[in-house]
Every structure is written in structure tokens, then in C-alpha cells.
C-alpha atoms as a PDB file:
ATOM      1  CA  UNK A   1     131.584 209.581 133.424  1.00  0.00           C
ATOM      2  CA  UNK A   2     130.579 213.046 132.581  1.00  0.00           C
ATOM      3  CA  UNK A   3     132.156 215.085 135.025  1.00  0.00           C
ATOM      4  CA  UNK A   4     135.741 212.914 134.185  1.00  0.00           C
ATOM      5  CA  UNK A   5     135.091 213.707 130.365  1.00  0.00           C
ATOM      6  CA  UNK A   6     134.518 217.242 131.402  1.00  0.00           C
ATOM      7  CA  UNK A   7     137.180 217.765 133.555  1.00  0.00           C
ATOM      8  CA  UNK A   8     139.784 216.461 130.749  1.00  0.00           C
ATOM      9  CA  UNK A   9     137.909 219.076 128.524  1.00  0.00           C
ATOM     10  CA  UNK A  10     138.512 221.822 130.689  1.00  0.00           C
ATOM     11  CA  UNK A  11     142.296 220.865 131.333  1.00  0.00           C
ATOM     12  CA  UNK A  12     143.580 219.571 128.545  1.00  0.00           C
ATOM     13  CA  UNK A  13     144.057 221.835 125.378  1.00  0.00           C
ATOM     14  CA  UNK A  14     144.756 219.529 122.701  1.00  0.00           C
ATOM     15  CA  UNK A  15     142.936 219.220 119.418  1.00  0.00           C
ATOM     16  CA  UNK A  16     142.487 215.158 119.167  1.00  0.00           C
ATOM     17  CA  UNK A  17     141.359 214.758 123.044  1.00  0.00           C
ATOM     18  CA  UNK A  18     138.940 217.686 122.971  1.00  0.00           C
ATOM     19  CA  UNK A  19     137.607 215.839 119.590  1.00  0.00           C
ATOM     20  CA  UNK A  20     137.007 212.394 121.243  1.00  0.00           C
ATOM     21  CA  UNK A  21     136.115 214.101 124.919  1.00  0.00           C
ATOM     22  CA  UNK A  22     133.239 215.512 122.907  1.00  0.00           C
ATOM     23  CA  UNK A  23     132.049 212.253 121.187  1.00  0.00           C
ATOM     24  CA  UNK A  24     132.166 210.535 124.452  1.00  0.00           C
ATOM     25  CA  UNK A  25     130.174 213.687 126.001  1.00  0.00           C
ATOM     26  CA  UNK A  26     127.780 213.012 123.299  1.00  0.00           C
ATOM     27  CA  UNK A  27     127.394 209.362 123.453  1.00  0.00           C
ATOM     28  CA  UNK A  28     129.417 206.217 125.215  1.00  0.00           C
ATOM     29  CA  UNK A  29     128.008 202.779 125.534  1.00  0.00           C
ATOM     30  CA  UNK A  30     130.255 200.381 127.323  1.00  0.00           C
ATOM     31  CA  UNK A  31     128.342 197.997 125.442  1.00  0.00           C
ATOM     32  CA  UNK A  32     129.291 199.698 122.002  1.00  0.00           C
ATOM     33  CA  UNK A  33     132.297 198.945 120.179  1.00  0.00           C
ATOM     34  CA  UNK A  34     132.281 202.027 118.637  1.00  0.00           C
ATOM     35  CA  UNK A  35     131.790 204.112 121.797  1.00  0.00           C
ATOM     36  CA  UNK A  36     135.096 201.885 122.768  1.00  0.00           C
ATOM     37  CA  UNK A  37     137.439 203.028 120.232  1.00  0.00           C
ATOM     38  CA  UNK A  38     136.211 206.466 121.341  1.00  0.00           C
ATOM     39  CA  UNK A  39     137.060 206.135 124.794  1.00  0.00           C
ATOM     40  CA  UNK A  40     140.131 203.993 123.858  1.00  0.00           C
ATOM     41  CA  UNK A  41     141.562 206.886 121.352  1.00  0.00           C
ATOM     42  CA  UNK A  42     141.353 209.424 124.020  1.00  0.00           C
ATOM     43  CA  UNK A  43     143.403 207.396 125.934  1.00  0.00           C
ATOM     44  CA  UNK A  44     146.114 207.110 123.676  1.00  0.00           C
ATOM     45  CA  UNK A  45     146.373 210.914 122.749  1.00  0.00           C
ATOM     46  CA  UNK A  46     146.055 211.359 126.435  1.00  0.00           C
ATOM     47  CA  UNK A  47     149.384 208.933 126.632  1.00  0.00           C
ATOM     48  CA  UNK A  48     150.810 210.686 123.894  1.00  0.00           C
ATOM     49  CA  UNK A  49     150.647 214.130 125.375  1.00  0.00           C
ATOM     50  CA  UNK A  50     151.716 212.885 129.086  1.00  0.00           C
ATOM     51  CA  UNK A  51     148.417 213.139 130.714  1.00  0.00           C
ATOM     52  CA  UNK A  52     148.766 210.295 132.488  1.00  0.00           C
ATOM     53  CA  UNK A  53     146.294 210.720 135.349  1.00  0.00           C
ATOM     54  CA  UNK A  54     143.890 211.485 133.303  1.00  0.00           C
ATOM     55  CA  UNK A  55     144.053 207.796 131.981  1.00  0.00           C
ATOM     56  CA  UNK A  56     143.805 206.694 135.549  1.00  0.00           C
ATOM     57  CA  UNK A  57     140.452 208.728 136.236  1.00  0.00           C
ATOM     58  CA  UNK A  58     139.076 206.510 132.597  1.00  0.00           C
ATOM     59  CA  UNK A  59     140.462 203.183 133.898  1.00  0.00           C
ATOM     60  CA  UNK A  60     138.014 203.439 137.043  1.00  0.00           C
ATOM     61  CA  UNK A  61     135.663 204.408 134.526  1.00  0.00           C
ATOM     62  CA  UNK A  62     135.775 200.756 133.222  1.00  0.00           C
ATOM     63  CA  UNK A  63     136.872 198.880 136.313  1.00  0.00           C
ATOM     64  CA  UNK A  64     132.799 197.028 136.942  1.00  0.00           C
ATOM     65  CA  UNK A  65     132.806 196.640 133.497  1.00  0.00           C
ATOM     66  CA  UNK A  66     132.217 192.632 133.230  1.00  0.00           C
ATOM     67  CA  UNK A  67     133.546 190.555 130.101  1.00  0.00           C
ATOM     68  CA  UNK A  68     130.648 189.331 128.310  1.00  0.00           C
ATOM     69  CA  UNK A  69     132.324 186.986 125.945  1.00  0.00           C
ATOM     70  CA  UNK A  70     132.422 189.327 123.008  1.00  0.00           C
ATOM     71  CA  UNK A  71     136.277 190.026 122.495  1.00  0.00           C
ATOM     72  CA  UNK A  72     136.079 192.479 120.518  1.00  0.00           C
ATOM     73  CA  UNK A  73     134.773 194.959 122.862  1.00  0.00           C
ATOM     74  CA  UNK A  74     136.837 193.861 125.391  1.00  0.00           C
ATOM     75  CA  UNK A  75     139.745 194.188 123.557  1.00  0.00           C
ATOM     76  CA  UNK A  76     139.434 197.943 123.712  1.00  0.00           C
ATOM     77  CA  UNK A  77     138.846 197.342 127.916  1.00  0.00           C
ATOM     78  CA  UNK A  78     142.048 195.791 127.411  1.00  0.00           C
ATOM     79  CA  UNK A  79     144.075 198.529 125.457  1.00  0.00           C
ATOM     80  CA  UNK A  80     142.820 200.758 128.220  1.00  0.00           C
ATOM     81  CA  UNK A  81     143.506 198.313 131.298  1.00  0.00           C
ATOM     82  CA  UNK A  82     147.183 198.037 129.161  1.00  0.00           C
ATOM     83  CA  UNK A  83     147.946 201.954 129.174  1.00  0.00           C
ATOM     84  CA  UNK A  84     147.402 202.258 132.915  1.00  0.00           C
ATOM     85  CA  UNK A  85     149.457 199.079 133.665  1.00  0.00           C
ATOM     86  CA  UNK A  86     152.315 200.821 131.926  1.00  0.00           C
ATOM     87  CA  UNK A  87     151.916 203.972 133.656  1.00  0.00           C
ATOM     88  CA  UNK A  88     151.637 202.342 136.761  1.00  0.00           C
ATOM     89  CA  UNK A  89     154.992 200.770 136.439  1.00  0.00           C
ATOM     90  CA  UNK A  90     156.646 203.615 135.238  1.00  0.00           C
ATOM     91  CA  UNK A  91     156.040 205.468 138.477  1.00  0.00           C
ATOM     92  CA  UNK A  92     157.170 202.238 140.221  1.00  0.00           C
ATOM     93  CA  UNK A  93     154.062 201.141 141.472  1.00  0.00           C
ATOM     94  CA  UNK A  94     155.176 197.333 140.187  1.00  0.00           C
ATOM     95  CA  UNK A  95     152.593 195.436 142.230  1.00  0.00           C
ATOM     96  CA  UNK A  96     149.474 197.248 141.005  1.00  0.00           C
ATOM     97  CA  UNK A  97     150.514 196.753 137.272  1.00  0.00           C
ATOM     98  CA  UNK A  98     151.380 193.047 137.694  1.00  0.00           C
ATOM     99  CA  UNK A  99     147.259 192.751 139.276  1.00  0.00           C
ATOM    100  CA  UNK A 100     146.008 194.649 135.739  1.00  0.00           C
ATOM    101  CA  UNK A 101     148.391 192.347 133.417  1.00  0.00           C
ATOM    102  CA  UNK A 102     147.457 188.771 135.498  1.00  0.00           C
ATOM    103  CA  UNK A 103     143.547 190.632 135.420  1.00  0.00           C
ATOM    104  CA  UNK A 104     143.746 191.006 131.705  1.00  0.00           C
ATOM    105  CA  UNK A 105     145.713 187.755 130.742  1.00  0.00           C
ATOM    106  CA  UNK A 106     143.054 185.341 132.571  1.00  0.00           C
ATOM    107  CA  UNK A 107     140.758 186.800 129.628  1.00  0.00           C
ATOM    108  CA  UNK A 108     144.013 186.515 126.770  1.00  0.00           C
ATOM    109  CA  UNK A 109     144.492 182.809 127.541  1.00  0.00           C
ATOM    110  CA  UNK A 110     140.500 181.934 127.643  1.00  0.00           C
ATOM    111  CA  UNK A 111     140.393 183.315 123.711  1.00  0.00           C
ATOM    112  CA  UNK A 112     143.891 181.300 123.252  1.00  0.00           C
ATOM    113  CA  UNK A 113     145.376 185.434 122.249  1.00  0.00           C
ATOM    114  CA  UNK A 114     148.944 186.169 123.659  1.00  0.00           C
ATOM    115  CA  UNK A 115     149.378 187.444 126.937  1.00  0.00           C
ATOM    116  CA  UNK A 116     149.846 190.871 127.796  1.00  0.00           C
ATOM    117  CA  UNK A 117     153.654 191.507 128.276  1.00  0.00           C
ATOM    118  CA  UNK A 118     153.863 193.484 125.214  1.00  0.00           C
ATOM    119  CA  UNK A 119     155.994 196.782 124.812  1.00  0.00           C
ATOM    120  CA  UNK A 120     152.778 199.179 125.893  1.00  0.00           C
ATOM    121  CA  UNK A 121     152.492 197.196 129.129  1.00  0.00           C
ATOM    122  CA  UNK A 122     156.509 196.916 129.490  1.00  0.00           C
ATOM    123  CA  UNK A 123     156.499 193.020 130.274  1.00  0.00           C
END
């Protein structure tokens, strides 16, 4: 995780991502809500500035991550699993994103929460 954290550092010259990048460098539990919103805030600046395959490098960050039942961690697993899905179908890779959005909707439907065809994923 380090080295991906790092390399966003040393590429991408924005105030807010160099700010989280450095809170992640410092500390990131997958297993920390907290440490989440961290990872999950880069990602959206990181969306926000078009650094797109930068959010691909996090989302295999996260992708042996296993639910544990707690949903609000994973709802920040989700946000991230969301960003990529939409990235992925905006470069016409249709397929791939459908996998993420069934992936993260077997989880939405367990907790009874609406599945993910929202305007972020573009479903």
C-alpha cells in the first residue's frame, strides 16, 4: 500500500490528495472506519481532479478485503468499489463495471440498502 500512496504523492500535486496520501502513509487499517474515510476521500479528490488510474491502483488495494458484517466499514469499500465501476464504464469497459456493481449489490440487498445503480456508478 505504501509504494501506491507514494507514488500518488510523487505525481499528483494537489493540496487535498497530498493531505489524505499522508494520513494514509501514516496510518490505514482496513479494519478502521476512520482509516476508510481516509482512503475513501482520496479517492474522491483523486476523481475530482481526473486521476483516474490512480483510483484503479487503490481499488486493488481493497480487492481481498472480506465483508465482515459491519456495514459501516464496508460502506466506504463500497464508495471506492463505486468510483472505479464508473470509471470503468466511462472508458467502455461495460463488462468489468457490471462484475463491481452485481459484486457490491449481493452485499446492498443482504442489509435490505438500495442497489448500486446510482449516478456515481452510472446505472
Amino acid at each position: 500500500m505504501t509504494e501506491t500512496i507514494q507514488n500518488i504523492i510523487d505525481t499528483v500535486d494537489k493540496k487535498k490528495v497530498q493531505s489524505y496520501c499522508k494520513k494514509i502513509i501514516k496510518k490505514c487499517s482496513f479494519k478502521s472506519v476512520k482509516d476508510m474515510k481516509n482512503l475513501t476521500g482520496l479517492v474522491i479528490w483523486l476523481y475530482v481532479y481526473g486521476f483516474y488510474d490512480e483510483i484503479i491502483s487503490i481499488s486493488e488495494l481493497i480487492k481481498n478485503v472480506e465483508f465482515t458484517g459491519n456495514y459501516t466499514l464496508w460502506n466506504e469499500f463500497d464508495k471506492i468499489y463505486c468510483y472505479k465501476a464508473r470509471i470503468l464504464r466511462e472508458r467502455g469497459e461495460v463488462h468489468e463495471a457490471q462484475e463491481i456493481i452485481d459484486f457490491v449489490n449481493q452485499y446492498r440487498q443482504k442489509a435490505g440498502l438500495i442497489p448500486a445503480f446510482s449516478l456515481l456508478c452510472g446505472y
